[in-house]
C-alpha atoms as a PDB file:
ATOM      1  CA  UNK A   1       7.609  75.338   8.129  1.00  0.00           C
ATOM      2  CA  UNK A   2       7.817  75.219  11.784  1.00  0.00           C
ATOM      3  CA  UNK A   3       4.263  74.658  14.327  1.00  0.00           C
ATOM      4  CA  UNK A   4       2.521  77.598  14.782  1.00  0.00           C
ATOM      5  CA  UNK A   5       0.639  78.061  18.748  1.00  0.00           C
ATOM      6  CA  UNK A   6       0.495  75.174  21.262  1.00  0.00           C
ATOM      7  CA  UNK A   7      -0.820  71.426  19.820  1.00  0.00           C
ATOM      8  CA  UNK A   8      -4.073  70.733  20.895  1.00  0.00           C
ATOM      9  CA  UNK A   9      -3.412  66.844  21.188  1.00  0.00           C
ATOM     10  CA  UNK A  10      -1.591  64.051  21.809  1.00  0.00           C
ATOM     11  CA  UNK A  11      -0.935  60.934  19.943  1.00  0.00           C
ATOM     12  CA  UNK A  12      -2.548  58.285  21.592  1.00  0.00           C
ATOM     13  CA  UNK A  13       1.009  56.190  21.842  1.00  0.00           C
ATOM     14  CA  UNK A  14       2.482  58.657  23.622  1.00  0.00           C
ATOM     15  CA  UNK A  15      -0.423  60.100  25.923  1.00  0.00           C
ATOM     16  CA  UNK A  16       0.315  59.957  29.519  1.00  0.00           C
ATOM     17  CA  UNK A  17      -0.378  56.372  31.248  1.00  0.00           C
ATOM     18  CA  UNK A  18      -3.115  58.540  33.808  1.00  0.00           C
ATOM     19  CA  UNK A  19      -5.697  58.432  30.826  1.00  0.00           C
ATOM     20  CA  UNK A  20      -6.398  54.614  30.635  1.00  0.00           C
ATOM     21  CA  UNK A  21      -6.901  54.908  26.663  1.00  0.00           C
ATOM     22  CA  UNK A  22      -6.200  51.885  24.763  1.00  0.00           C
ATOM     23  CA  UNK A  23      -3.061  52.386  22.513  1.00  0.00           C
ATOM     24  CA  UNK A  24      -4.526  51.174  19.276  1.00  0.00           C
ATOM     25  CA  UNK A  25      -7.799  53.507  19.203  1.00  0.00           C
ATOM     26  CA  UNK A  26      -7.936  56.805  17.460  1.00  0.00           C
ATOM     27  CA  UNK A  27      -4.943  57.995  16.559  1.00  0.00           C
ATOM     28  CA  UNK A  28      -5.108  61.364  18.425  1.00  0.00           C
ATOM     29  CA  UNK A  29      -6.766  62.559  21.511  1.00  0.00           C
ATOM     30  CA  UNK A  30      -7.813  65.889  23.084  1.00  0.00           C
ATOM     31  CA  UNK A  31      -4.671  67.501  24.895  1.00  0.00           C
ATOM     32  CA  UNK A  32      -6.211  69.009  28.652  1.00  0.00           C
ATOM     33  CA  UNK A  33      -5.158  72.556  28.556  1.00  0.00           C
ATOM     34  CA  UNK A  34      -2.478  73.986  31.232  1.00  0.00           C
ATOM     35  CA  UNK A  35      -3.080  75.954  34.342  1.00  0.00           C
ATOM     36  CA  UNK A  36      -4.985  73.246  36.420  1.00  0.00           C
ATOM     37  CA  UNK A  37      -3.990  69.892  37.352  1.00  0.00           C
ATOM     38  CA  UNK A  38      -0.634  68.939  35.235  1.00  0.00           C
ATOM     39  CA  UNK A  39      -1.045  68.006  31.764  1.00  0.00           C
ATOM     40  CA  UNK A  40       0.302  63.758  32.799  1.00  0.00           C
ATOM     41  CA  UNK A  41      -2.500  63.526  35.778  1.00  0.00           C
ATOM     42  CA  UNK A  42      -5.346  65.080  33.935  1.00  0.00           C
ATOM     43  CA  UNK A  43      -8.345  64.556  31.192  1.00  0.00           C
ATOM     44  CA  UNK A  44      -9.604  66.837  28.766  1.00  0.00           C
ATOM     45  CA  UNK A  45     -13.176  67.527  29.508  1.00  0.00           C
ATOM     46  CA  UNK A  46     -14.740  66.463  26.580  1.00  0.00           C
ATOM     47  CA  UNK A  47     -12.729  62.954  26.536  1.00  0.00           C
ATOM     48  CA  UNK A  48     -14.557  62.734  30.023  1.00  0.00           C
ATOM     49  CA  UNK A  49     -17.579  63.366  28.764  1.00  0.00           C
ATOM     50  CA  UNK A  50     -17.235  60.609  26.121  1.00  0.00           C
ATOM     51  CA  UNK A  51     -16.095  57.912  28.887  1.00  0.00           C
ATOM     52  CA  UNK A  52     -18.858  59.082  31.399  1.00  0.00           C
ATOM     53  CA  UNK A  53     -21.051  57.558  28.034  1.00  0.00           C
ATOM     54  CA  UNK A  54     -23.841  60.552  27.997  1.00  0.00           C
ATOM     55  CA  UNK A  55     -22.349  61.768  24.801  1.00  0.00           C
ATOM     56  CA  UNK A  56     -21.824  59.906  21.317  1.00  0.00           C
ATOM     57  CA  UNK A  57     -18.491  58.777  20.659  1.00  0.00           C
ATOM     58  CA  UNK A  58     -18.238  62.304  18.578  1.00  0.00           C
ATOM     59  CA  UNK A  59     -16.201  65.576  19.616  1.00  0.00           C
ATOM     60  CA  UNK A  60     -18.818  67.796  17.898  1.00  0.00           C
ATOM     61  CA  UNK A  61     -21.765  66.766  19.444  1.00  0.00           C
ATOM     62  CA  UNK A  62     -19.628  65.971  22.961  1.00  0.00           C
ATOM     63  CA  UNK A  63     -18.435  70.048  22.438  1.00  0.00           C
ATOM     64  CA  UNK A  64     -21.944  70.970  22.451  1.00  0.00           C
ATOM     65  CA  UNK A  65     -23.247  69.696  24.978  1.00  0.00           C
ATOM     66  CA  UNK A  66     -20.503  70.903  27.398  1.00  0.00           C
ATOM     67  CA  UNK A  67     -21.133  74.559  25.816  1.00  0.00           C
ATOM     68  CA  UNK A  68     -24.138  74.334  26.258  1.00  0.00           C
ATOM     69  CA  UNK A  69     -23.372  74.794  30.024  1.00  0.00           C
ATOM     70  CA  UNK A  70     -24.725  71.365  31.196  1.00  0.00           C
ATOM     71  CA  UNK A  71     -21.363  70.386  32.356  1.00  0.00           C
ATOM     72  CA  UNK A  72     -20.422  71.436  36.508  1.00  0.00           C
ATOM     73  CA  UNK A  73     -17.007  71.273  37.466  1.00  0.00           C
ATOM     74  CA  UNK A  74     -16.642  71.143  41.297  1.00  0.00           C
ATOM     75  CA  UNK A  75     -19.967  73.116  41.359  1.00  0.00           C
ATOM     76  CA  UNK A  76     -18.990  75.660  38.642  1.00  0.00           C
ATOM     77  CA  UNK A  77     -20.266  75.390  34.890  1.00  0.00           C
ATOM     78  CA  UNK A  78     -17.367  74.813  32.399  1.00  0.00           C
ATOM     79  CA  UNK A  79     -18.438  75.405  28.774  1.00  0.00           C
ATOM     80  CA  UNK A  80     -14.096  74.836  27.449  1.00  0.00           C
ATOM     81  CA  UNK A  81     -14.125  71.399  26.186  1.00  0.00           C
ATOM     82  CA  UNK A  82     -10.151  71.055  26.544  1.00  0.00           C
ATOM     83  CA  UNK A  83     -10.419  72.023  30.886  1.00  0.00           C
ATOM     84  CA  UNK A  84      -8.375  70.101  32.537  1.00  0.00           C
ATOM     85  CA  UNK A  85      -9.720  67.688  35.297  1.00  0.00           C
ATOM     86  CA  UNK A  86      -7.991  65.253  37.610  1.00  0.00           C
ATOM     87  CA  UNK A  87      -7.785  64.047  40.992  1.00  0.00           C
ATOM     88  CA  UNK A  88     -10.733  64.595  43.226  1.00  0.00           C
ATOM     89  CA  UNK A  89     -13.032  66.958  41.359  1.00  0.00           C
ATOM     90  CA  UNK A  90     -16.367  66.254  41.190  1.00  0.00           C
ATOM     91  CA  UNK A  91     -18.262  66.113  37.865  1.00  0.00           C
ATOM     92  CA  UNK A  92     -22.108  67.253  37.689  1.00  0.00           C
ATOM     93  CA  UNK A  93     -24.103  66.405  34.881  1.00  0.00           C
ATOM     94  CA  UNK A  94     -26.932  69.301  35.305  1.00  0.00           C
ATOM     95  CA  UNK A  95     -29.887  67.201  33.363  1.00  0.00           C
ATOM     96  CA  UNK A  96     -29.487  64.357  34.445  1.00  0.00           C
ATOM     97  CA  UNK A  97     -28.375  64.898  38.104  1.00  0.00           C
ATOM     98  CA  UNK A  98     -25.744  62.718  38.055  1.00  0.00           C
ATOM     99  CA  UNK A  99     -22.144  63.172  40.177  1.00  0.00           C
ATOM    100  CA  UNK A 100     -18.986  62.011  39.653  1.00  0.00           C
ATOM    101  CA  UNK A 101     -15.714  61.829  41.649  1.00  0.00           C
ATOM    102  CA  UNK A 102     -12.334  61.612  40.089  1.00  0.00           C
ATOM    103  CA  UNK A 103      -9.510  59.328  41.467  1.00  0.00           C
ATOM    104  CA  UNK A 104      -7.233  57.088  40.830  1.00  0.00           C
ATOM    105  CA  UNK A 105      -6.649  53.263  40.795  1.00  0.00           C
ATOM    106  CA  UNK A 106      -3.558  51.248  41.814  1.00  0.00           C
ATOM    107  CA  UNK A 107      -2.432  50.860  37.908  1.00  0.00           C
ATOM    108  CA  UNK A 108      -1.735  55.001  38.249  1.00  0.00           C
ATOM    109  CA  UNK A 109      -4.970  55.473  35.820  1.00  0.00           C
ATOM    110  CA  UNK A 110      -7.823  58.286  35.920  1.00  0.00           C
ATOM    111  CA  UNK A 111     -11.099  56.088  38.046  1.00  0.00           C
ATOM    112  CA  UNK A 112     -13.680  57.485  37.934  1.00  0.00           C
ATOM    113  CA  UNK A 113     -17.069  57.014  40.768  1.00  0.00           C
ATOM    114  CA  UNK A 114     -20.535  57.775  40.988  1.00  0.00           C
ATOM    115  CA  UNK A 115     -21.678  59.479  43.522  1.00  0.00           C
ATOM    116  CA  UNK A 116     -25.047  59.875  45.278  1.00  0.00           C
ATOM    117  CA  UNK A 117     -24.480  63.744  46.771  1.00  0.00           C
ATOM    118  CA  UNK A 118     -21.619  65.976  46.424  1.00  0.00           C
ATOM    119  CA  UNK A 119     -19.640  67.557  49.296  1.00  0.00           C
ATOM    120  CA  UNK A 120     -19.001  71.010  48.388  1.00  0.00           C
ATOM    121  CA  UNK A 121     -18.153  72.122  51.729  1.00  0.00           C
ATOM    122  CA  UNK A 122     -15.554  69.339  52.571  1.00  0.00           C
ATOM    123  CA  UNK A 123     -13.286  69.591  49.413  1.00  0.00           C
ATOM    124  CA  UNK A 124      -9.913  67.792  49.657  1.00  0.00           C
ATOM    125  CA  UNK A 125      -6.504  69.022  48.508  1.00  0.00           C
ATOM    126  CA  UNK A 126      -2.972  68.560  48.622  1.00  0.00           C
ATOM    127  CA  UNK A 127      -0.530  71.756  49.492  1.00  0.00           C
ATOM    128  CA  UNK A 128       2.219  71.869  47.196  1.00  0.00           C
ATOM    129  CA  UNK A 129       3.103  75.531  47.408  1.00  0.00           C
ATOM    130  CA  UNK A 130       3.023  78.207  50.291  1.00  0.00           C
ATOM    131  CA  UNK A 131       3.949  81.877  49.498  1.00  0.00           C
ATOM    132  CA  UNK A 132       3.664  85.287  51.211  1.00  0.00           C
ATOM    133  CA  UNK A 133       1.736  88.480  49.489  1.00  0.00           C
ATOM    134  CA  UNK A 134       2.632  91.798  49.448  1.00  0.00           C
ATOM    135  CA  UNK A 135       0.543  92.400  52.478  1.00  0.00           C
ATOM    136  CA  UNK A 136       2.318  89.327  54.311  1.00  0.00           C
ATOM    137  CA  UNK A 137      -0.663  86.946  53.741  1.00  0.00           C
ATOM    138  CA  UNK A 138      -0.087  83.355  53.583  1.00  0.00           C
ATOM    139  CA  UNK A 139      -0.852  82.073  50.881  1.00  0.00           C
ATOM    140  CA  UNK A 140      -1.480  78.193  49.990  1.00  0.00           C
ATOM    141  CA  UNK A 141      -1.309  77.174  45.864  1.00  0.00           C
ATOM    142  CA  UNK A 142      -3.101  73.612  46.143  1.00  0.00           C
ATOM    143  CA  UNK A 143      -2.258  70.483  43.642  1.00  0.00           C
ATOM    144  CA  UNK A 144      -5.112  71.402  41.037  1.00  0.00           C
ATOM    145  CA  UNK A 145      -3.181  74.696  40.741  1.00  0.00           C
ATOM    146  CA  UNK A 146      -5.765  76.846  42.487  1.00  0.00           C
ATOM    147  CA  UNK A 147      -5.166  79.114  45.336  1.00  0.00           C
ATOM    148  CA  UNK A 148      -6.407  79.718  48.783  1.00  0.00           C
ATOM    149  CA  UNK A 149      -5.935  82.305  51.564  1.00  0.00           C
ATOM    150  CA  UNK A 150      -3.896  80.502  54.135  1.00  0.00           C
ATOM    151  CA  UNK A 151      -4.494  79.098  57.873  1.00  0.00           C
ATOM    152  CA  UNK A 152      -1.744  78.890  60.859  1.00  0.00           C
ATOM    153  CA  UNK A 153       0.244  75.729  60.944  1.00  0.00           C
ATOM    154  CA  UNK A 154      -0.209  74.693  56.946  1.00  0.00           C
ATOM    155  CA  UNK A 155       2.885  73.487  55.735  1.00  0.00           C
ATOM    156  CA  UNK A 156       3.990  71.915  51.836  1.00  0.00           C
ATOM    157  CA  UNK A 157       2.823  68.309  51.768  1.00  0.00           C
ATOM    158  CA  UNK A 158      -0.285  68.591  54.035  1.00  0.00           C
ATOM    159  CA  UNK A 159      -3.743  68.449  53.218  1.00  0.00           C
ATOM    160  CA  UNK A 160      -6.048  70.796  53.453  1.00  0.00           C
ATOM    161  CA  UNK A 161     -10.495  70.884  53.279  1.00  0.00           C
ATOM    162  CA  UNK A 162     -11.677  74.129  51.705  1.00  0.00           C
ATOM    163  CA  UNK A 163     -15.308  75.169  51.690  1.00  0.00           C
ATOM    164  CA  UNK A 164     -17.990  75.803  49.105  1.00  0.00           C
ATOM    165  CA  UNK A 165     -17.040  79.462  49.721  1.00  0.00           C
ATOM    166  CA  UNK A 166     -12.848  78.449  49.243  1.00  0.00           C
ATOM    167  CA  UNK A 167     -11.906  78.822  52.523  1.00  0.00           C
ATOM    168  CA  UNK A 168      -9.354  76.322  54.516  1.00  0.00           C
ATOM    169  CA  UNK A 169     -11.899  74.850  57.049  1.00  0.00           C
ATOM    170  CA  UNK A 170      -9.251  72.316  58.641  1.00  0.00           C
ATOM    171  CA  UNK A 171      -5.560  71.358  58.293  1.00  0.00           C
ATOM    172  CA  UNK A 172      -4.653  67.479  58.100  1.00  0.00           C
ATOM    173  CA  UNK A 173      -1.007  67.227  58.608  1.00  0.00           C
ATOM    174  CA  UNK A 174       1.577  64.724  57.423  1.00  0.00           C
ATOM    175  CA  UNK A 175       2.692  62.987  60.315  1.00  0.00           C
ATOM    176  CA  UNK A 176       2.844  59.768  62.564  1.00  0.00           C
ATOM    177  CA  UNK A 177      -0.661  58.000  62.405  1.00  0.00           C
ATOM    178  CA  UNK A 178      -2.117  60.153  59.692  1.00  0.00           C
ATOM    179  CA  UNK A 179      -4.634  58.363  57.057  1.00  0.00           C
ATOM    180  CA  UNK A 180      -3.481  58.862  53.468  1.00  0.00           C
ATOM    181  CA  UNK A 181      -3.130  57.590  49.903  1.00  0.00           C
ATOM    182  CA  UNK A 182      -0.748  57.385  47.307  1.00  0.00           C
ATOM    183  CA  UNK A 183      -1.276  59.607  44.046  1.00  0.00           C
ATOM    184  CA  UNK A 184       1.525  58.491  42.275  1.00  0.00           C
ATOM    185  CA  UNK A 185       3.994  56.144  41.598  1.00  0.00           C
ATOM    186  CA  UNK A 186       3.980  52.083  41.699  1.00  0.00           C
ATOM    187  CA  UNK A 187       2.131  51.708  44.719  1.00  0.00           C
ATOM    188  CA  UNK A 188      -0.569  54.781  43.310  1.00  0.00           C
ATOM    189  CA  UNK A 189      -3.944  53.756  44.924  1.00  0.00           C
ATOM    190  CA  UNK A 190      -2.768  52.194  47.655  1.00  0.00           C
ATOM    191  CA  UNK A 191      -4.099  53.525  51.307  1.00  0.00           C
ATOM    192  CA  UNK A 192      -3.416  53.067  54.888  1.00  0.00           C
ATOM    193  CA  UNK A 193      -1.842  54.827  57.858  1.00  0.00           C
ATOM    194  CA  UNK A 194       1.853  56.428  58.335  1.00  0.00           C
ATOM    195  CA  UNK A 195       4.525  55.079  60.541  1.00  0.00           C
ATOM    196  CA  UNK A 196       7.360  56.588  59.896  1.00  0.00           C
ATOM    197  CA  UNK A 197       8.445  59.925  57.874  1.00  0.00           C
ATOM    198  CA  UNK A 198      12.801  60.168  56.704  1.00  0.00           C
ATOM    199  CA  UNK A 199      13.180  63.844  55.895  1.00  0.00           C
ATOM    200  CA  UNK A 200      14.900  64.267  52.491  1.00  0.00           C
ATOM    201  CA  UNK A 201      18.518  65.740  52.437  1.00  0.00           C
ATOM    202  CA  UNK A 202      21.184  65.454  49.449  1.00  0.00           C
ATOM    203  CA  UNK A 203      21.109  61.759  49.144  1.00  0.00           C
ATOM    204  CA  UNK A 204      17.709  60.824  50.356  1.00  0.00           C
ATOM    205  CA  UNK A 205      13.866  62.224  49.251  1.00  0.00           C
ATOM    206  CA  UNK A 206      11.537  62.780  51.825  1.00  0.00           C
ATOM    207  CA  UNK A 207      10.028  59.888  52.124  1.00  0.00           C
ATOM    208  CA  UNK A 208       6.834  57.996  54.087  1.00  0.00           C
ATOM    209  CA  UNK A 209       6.392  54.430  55.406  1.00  0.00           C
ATOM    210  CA  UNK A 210       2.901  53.634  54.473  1.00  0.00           C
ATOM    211  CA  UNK A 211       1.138  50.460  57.018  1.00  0.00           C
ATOM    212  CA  UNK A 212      -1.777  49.255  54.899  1.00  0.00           C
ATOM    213  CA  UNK A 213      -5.110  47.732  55.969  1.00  0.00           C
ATOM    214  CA  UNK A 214      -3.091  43.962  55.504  1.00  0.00           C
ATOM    215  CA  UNK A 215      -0.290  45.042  57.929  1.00  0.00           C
ATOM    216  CA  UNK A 216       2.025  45.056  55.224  1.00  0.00           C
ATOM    217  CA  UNK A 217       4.368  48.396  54.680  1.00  0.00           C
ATOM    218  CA  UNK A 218       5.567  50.421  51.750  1.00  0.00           C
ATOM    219  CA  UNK A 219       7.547  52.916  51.234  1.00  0.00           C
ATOM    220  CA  UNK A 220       7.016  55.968  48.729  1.00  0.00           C
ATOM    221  CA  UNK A 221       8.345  59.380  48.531  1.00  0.00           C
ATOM    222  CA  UNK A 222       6.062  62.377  49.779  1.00  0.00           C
ATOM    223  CA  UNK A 223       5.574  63.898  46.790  1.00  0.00           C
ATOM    224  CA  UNK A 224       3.497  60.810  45.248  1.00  0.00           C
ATOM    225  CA  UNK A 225       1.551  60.597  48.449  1.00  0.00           C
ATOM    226  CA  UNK A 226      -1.871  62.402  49.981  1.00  0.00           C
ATOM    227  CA  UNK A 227      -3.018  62.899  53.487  1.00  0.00           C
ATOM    228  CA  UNK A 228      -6.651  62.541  53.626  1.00  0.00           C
ATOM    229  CA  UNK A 229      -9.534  62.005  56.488  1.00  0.00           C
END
């Protein structure tokens, strides 16, 4: 007989290199579910829960708590064990006061940070989508898969800061000079300042040369790279 609805897991030898799990552990793991950040460069939230270590190693008890609504995702309560979360949302635990921030480290794995106070109003995304309404409004879809009302001079591949009340409240374009970070990729992690930008055409991607704090350059394509402040 053939599966029946979506699978709910992965195997842990196959799981996507982005959750950091160690190959040999539990033979399955909880399977992030769609819509948000893409299924390779996102955690479930209840495996999150478990790594954060203010839950037992148990998916029942781990469930609970985040039902019980103690678990704030970028400000909002999440009570869906299986919600996807990945780069640069910010985790609250509501009784116990305690933030984190989600990155990534230079092995292309989930790293995770404490944090003393949360941001809300200076939230950072990358653009990877712009479209046009029926009304003609510009509109922006961002790389957790949410979607904001538009500003003049956004274009695909820039960054944008959006407000507690998800509103653009500045543009930071990819150009010459521009800070940013690589999401993606061998050199994932890595930081530093652009120097040079090849626009993409049949043969050749868009690509970036990165300068990093050591003076030494690399070069990545756009897509697996993040302007930031």
């Amino acid at each position: 007989m053939g599966k029946k609805g979506n699978v709910r897991h992965f195997k842990s030898l196959s799981a996507p290199l982005y959750l950091g799990i160690h190959r040999k552990g539990s033979v399955y793991v909880t399977k992030p579910n769609g819509g948000r950040h893409t299924i390779d460069k996102s955690i479930a939230l209840v495996m999150l829960v478990k790594r954060l270590g203010i839950a037992p190693e148990n998916n029942t008890e781990t469930e609970r708590i985040i039902r019980r609504g103690l678990i704030l995702v970028n400000n909002k309560v999440i009570r869906e064990p299986s919600y996807p979360v990945g780069l640069n949302d910010i985790i609250e635990i509501a009784n116990e006061k305690k933030h984190f921030k989600i990155g990534i480290n230079d092995r292309s794995k989930i790293e995770i940070s404490e944090m003393q106070k949360p941001d809300y109003d200076n939230m950072l995304y990358k653009v990877t989508g712009k479209y046009k309404t029926k009304k003609e409004s510009i509109m922006l879809r961002l790389h957790d898969g949410s979607v904001v009302k538009g500003v003049k001079g956004v274009d695909v591949n820039d960054s944008v800061i959006v407000n507690s009340k998800g509103a653009v409240s500045k543009v930071l374009k990819l150009e010459k000079g521009a800070k940013c970070i690589v999401i993606d990729g061998v050199h994932a992690g890595t930081s530093g300042k652009i120097t040079n930008i090849t626009e993409g055409s049949l043969h050749i991607r868009h690509s970036a040369t990165i300068q990093q704090k050591d003076g030494k350059d690399i070069i990545t394509i756009v897509k697996n790279m993040m302007v930031m402040e």
